[in-house]
PDB file of N, CA and C in Angstrom:
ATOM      1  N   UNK A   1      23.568 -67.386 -66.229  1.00  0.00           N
ATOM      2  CA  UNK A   1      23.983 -67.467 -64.851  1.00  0.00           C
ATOM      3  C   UNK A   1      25.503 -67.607 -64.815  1.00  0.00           C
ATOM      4  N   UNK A   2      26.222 -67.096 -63.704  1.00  0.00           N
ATOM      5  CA  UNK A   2      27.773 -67.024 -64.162  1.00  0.00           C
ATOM      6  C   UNK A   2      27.846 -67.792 -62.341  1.00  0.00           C
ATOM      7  N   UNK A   3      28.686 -68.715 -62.121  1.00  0.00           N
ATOM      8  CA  UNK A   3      29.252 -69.162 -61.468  1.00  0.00           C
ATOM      9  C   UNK A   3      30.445 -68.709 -61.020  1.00  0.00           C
ATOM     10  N   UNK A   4      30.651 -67.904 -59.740  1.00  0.00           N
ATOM     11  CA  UNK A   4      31.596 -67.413 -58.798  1.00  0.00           C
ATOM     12  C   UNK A   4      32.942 -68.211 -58.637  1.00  0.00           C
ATOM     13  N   UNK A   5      33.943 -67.705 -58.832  1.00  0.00           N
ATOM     14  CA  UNK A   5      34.975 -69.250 -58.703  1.00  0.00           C
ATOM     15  C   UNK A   5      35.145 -69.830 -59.116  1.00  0.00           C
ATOM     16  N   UNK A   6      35.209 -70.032 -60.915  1.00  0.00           N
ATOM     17  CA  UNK A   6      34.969 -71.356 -61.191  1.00  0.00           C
ATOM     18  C   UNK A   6      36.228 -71.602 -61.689  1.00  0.00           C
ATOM     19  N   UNK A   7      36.796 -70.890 -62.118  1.00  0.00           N
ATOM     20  CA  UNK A   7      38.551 -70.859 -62.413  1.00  0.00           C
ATOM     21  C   UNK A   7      39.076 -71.623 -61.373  1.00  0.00           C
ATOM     22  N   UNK A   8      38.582 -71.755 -60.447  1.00  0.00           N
ATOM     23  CA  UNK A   8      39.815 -72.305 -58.862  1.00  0.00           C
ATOM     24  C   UNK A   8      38.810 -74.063 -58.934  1.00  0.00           C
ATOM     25  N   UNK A   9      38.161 -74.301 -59.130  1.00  0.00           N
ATOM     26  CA  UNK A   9      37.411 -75.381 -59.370  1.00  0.00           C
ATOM     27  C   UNK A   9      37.802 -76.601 -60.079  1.00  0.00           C
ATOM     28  N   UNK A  10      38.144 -77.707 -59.089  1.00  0.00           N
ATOM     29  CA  UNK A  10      38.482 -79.002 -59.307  1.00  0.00           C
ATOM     30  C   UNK A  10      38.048 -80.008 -59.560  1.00  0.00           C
ATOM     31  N   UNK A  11      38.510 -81.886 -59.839  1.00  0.00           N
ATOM     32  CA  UNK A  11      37.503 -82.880 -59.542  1.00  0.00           C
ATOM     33  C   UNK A  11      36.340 -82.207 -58.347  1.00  0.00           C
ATOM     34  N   UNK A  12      36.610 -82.390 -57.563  1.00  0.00           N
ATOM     35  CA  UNK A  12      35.758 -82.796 -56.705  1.00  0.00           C
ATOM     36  C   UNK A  12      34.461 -81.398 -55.964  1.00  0.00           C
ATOM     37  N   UNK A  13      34.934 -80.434 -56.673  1.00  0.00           N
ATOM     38  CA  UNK A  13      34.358 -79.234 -56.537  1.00  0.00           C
ATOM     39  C   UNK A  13      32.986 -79.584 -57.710  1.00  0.00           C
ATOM     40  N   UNK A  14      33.493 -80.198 -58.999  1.00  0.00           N
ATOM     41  CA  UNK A  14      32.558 -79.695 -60.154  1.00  0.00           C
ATOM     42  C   UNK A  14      31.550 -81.269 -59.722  1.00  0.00           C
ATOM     43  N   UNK A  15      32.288 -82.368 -59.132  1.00  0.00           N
ATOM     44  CA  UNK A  15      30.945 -83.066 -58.942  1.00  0.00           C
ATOM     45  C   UNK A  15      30.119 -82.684 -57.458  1.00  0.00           C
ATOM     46  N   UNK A  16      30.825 -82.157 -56.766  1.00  0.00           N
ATOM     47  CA  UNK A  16      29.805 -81.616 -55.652  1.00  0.00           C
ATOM     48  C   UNK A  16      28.907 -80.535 -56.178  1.00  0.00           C
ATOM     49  N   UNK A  17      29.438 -79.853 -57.646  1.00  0.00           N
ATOM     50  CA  UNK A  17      28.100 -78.992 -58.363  1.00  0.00           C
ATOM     51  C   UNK A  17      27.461 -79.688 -58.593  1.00  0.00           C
ATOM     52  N   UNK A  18      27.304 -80.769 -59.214  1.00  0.00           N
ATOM     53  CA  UNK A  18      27.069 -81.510 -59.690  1.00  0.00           C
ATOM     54  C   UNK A  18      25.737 -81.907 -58.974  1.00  0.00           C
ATOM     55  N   UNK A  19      26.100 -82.171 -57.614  1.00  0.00           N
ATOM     56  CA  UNK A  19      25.237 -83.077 -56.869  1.00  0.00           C
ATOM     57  C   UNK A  19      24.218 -81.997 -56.289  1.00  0.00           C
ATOM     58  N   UNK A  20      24.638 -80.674 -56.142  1.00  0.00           N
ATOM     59  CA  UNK A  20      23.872 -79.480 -55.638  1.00  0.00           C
ATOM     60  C   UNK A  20      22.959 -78.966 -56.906  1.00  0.00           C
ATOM     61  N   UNK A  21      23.420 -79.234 -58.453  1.00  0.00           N
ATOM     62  CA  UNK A  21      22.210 -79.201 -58.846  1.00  0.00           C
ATOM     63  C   UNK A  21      20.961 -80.046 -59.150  1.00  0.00           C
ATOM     64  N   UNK A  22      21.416 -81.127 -59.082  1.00  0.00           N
ATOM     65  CA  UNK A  22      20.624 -82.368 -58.778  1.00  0.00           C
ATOM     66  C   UNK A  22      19.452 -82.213 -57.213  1.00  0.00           C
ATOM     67  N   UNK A  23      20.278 -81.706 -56.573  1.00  0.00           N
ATOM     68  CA  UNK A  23      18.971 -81.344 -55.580  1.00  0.00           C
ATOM     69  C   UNK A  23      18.654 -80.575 -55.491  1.00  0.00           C
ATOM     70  N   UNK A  24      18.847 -79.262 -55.908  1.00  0.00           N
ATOM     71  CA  UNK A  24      17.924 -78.148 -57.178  1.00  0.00           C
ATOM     72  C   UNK A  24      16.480 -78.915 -57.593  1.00  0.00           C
ATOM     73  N   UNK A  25      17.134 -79.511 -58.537  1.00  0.00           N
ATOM     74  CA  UNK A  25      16.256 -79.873 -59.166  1.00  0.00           C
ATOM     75  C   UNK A  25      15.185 -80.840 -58.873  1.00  0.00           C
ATOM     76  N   UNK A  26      15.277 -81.239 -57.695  1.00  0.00           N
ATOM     77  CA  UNK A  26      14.530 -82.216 -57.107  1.00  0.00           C
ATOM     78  C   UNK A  26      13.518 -81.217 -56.489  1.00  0.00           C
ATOM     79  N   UNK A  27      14.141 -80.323 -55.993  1.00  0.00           N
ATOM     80  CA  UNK A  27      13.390 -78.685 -55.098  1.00  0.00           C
ATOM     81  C   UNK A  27      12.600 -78.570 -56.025  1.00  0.00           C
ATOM     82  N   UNK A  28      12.573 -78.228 -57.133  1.00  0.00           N
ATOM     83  CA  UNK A  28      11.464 -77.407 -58.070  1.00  0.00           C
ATOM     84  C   UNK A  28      10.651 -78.147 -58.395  1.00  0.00           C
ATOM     85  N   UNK A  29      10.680 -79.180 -57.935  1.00  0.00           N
ATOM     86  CA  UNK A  29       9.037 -79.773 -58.386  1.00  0.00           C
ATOM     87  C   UNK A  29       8.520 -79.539 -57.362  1.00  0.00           C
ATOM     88  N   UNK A  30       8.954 -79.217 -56.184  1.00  0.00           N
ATOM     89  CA  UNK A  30       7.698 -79.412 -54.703  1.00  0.00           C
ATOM     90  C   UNK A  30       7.909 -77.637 -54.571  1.00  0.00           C
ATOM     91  N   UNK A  31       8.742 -77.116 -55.228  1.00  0.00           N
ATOM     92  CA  UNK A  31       8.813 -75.817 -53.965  1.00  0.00           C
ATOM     93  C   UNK A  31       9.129 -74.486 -55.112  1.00  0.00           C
ATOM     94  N   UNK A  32       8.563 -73.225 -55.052  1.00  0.00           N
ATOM     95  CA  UNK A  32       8.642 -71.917 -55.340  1.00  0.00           C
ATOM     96  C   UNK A  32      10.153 -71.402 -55.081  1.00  0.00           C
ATOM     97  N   UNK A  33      11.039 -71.653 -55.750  1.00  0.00           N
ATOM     98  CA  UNK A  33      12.532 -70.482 -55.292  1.00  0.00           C
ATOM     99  C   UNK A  33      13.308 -70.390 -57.024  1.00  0.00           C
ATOM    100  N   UNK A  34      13.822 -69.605 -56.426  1.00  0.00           N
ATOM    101  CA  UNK A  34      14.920 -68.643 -57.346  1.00  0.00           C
ATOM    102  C   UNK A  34      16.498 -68.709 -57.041  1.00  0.00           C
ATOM    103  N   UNK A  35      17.055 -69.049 -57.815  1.00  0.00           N
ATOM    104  CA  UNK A  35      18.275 -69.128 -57.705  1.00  0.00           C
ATOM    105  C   UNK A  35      18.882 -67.698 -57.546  1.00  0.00           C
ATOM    106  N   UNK A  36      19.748 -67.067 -56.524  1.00  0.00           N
ATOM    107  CA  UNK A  36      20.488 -65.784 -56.735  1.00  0.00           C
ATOM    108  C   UNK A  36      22.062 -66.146 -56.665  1.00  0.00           C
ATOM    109  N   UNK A  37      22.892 -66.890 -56.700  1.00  0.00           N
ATOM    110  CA  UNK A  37      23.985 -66.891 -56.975  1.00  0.00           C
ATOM    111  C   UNK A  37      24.286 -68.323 -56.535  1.00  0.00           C
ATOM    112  N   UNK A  38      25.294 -69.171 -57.554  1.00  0.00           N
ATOM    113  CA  UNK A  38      26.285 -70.118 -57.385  1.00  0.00           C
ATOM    114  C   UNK A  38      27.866 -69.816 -57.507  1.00  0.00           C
ATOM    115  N   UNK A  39      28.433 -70.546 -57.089  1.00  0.00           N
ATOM    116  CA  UNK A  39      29.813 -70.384 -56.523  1.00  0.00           C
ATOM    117  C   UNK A  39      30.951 -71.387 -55.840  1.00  0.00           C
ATOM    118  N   UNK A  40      31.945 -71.215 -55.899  1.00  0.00           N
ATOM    119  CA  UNK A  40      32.850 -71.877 -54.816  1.00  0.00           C
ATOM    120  C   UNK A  40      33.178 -71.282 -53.700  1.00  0.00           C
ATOM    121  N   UNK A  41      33.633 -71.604 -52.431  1.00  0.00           N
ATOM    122  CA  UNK A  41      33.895 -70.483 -51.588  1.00  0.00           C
ATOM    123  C   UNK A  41      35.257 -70.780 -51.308  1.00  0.00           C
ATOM    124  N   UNK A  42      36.181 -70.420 -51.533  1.00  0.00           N
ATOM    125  CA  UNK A  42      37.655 -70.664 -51.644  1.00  0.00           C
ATOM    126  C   UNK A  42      38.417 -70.921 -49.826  1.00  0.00           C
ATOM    127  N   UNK A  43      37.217 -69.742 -49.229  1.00  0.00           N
ATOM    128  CA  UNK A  43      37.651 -70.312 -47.691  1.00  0.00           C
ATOM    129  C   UNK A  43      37.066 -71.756 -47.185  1.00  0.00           C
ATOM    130  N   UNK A  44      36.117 -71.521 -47.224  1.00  0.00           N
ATOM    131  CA  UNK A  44      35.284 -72.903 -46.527  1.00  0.00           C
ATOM    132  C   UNK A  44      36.179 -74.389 -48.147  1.00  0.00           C
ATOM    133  N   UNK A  45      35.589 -74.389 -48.972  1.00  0.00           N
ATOM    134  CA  UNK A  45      35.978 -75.379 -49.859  1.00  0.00           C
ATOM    135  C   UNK A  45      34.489 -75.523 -50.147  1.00  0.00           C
ATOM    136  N   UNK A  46      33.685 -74.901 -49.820  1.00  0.00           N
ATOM    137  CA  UNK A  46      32.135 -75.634 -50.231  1.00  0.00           C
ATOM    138  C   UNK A  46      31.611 -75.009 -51.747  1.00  0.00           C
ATOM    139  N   UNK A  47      30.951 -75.742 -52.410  1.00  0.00           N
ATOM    140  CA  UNK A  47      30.180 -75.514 -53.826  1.00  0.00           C
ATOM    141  C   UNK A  47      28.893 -75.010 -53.162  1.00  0.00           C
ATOM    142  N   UNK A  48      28.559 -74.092 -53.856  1.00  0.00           N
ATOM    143  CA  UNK A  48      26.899 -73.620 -53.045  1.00  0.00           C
ATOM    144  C   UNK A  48      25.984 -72.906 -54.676  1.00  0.00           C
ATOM    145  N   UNK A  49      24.811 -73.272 -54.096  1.00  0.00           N
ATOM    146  CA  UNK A  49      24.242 -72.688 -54.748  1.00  0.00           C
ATOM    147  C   UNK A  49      22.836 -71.838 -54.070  1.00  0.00           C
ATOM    148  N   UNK A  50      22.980 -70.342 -54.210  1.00  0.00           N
ATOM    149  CA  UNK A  50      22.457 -69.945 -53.114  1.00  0.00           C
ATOM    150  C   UNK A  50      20.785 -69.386 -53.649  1.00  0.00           C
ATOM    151  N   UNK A  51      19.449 -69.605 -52.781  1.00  0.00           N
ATOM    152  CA  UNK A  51      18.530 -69.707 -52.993  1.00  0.00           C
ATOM    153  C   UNK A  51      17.921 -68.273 -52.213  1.00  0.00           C
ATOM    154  N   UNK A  52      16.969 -67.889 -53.111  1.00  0.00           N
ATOM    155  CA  UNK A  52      16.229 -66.340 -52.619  1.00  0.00           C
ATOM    156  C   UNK A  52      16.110 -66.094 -51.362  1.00  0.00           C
ATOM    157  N   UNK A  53      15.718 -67.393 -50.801  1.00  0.00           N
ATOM    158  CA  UNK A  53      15.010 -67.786 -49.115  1.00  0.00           C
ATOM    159  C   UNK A  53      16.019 -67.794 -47.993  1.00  0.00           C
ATOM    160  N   UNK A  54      17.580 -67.519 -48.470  1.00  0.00           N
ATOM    161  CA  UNK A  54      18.297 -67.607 -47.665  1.00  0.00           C
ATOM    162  C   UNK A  54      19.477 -68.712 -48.011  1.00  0.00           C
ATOM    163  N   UNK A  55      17.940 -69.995 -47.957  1.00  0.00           N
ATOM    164  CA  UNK A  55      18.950 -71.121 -47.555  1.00  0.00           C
ATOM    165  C   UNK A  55      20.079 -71.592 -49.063  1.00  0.00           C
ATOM    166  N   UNK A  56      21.173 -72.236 -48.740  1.00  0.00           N
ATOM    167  CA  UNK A  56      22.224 -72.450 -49.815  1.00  0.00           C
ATOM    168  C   UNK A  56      22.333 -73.950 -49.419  1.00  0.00           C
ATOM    169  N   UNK A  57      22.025 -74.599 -51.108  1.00  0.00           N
ATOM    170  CA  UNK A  57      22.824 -75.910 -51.361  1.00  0.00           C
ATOM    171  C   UNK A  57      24.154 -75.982 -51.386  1.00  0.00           C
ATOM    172  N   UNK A  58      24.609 -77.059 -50.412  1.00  0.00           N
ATOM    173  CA  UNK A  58      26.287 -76.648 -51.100  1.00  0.00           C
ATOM    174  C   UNK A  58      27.140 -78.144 -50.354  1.00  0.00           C
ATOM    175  N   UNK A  59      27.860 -78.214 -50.936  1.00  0.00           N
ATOM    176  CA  UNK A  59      28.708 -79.629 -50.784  1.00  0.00           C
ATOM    177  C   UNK A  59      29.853 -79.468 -50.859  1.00  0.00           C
ATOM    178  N   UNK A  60      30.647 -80.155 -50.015  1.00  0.00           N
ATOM    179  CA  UNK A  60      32.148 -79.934 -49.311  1.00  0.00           C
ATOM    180  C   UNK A  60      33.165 -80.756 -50.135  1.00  0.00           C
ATOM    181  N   UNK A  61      33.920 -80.998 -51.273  1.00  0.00           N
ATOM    182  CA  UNK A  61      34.762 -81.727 -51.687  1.00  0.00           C
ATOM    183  C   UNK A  61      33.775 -82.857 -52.435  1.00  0.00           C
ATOM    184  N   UNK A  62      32.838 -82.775 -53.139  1.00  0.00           N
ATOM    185  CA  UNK A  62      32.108 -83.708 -53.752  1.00  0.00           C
ATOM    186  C   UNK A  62      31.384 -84.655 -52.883  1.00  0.00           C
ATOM    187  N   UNK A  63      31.387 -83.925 -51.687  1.00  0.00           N
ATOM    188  CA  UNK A  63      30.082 -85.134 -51.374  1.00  0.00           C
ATOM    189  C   UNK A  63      29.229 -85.070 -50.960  1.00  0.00           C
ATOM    190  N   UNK A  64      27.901 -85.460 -50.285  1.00  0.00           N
ATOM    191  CA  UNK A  64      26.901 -85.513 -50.403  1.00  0.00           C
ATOM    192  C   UNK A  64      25.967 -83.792 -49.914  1.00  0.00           C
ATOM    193  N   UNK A  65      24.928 -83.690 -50.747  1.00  0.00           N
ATOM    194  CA  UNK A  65      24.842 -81.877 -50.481  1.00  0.00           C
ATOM    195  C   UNK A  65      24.538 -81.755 -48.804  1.00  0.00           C
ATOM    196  N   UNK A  66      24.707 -80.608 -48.272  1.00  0.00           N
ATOM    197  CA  UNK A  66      23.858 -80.223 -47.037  1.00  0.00           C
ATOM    198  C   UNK A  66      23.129 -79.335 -46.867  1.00  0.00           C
ATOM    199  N   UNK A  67      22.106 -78.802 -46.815  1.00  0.00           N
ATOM    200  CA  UNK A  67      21.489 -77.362 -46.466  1.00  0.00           C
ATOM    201  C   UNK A  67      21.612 -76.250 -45.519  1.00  0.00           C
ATOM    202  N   UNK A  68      22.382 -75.244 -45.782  1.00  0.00           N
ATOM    203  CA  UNK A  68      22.594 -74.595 -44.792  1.00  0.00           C
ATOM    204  C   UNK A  68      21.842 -73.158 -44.550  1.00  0.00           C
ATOM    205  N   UNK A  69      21.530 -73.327 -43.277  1.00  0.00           N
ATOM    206  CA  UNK A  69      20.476 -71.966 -42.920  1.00  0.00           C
ATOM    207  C   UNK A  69      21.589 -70.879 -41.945  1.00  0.00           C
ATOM    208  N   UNK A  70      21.555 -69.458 -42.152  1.00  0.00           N
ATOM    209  CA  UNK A  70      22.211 -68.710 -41.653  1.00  0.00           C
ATOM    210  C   UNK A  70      21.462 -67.747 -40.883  1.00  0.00           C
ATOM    211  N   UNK A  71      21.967 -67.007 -39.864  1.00  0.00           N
ATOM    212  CA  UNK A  71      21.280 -65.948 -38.649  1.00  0.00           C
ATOM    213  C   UNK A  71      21.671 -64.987 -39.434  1.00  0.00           C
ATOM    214  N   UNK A  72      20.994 -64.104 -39.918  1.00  0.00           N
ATOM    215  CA  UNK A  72      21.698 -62.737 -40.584  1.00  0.00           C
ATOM    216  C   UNK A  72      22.039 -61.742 -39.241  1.00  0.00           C
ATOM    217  N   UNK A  73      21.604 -61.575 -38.764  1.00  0.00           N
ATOM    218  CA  UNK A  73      22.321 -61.196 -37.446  1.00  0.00           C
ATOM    219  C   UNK A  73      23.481 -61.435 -36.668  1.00  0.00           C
ATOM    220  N   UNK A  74      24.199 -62.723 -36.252  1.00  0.00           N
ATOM    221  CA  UNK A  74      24.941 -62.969 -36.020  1.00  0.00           C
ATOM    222  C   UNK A  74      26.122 -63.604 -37.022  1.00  0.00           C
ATOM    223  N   UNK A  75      25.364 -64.423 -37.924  1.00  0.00           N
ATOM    224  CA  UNK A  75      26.316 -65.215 -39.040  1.00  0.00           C
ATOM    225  C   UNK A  75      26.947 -66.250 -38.612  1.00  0.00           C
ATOM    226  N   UNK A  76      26.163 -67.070 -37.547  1.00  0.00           N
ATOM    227  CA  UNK A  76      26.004 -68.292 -37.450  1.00  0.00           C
ATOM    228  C   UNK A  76      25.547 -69.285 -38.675  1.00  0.00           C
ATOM    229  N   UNK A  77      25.856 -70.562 -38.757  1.00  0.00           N
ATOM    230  CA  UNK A  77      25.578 -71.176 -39.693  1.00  0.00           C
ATOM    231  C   UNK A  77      25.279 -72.845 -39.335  1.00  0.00           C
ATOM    232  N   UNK A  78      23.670 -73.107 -39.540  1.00  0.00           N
ATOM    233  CA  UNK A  78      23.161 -74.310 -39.511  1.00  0.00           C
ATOM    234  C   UNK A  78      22.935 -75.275 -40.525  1.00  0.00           C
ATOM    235  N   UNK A  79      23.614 -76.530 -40.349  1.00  0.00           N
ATOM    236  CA  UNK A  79      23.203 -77.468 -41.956  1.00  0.00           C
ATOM    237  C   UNK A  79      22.541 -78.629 -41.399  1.00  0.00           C
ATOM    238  N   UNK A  80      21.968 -78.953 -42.480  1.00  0.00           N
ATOM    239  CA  UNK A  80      20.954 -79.762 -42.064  1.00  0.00           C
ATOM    240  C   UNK A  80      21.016 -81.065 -43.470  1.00  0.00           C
ATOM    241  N   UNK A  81      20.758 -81.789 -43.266  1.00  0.00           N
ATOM    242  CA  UNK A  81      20.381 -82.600 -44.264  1.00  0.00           C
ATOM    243  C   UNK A  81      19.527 -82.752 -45.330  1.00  0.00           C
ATOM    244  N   UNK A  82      18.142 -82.729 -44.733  1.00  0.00           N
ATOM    245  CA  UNK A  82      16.700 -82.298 -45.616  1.00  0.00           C
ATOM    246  C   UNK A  82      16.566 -81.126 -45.501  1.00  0.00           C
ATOM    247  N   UNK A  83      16.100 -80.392 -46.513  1.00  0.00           N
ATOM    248  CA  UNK A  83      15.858 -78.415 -47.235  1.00  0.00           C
ATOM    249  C   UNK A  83      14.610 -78.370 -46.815  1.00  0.00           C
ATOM    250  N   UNK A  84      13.809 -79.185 -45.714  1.00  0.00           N
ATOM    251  CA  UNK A  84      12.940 -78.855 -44.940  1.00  0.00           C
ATOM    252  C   UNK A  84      12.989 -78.510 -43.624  1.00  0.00           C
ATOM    253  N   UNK A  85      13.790 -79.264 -42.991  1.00  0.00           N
ATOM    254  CA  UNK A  85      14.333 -78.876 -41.930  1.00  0.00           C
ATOM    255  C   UNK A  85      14.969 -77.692 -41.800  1.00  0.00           C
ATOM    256  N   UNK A  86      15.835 -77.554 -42.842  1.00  0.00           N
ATOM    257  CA  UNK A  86      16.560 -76.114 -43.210  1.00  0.00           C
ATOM    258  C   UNK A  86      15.747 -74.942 -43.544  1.00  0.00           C
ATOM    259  N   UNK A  87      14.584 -75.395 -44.092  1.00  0.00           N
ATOM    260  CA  UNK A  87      13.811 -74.368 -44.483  1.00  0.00           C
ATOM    261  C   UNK A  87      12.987 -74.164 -42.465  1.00  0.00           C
ATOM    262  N   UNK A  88      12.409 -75.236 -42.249  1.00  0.00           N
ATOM    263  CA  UNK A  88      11.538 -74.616 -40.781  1.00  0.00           C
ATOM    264  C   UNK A  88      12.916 -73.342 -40.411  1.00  0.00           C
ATOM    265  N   UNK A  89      14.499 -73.943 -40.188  1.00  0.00           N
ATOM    266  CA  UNK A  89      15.454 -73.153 -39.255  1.00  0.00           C
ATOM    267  C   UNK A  89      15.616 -71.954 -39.344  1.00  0.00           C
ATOM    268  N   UNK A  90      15.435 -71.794 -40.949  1.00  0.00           N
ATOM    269  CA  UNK A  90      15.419 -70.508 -41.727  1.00  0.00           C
ATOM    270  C   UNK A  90      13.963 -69.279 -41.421  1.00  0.00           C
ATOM    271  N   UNK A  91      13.160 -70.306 -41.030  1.00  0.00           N
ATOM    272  CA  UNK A  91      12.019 -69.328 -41.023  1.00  0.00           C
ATOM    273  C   UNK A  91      11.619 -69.082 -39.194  1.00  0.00           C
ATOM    274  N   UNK A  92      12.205 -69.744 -38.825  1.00  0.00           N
ATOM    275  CA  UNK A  92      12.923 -69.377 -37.029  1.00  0.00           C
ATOM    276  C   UNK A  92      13.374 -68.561 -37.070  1.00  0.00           C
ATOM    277  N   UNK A  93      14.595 -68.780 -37.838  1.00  0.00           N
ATOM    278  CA  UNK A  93      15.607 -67.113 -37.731  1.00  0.00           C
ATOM    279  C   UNK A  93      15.090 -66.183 -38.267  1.00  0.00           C
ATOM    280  N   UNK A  94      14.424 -66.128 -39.778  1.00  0.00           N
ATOM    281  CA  UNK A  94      14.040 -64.881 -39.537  1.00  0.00           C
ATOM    282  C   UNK A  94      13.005 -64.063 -39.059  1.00  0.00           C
ATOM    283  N   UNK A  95      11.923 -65.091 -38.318  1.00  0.00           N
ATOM    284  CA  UNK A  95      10.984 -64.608 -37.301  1.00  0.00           C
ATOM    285  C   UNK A  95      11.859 -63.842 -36.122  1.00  0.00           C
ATOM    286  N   UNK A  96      12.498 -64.544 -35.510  1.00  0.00           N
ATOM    287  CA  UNK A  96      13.567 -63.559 -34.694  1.00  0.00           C
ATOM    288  C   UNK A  96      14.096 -62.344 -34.713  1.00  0.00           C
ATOM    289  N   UNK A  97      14.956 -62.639 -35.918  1.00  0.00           N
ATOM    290  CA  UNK A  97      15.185 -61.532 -36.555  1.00  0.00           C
ATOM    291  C   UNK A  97      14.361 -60.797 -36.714  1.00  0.00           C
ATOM    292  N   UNK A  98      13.797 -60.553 -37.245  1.00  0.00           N
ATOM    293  CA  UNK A  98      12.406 -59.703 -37.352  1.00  0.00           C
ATOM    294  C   UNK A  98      11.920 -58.930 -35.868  1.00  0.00           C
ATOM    295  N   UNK A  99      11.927 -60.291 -34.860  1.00  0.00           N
ATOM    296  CA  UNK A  99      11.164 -59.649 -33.809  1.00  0.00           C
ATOM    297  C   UNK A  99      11.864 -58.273 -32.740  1.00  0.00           C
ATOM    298  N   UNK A 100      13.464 -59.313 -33.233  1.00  0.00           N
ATOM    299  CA  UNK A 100      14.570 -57.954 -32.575  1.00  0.00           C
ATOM    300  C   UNK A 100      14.630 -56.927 -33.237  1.00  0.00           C
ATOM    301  N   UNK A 101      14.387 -56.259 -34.786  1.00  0.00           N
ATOM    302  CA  UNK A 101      14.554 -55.501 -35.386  1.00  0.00           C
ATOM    303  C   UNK A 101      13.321 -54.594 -34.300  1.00  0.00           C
TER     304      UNK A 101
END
């Protein structure tokens, strides 16, 4: 797996990886996903690690992770705390999505 960014990556970037794979790993005991890309995002400042389903772990300057669900349609962006909540938001949007297609 190759990590996006990691050259530009600081304290506080590598423990907010840190903490995003830690709740990875908490995910795979209850839940079915696939990792498709980790990274830094040099605009936002966030560490992410992004999941098949959409949703991306990712943490802002080392601290605590958030889950964020996105509208592929518009590219709005919802975070949430618990990757359940994020997951229902995710499966809102893309029922929508879907229904406008």
């Amino acid at each position: 797996m190759e990590i996006s960014n990691f050259d530009n990556m600081q304290y506080c970037e590598t423990v907010g990886l840190a903490n995003c794979f830690t709740a990875l790993g908490t995910l795979l005991g209850h839940y079915l996903i696939d990792v498709e890309a980790v990274g830094f995002n040099e605009n936002s400042g966030y560490v992410y690690i992004a999941l098949d389903n959409g949703i991306n772990i990712c943490s802002l300057v080392g601290d605590n992770v958030e889950y964020l669900a996105t509208c592929f349609e518009t590219g709005d962006e919802f975070f949430y705390d618990t990757y359940q909540d994020c997951l229902d938001k995710q499966h809102e949007l893309n029922i929508a999505y879907n229904q406008a297609s």
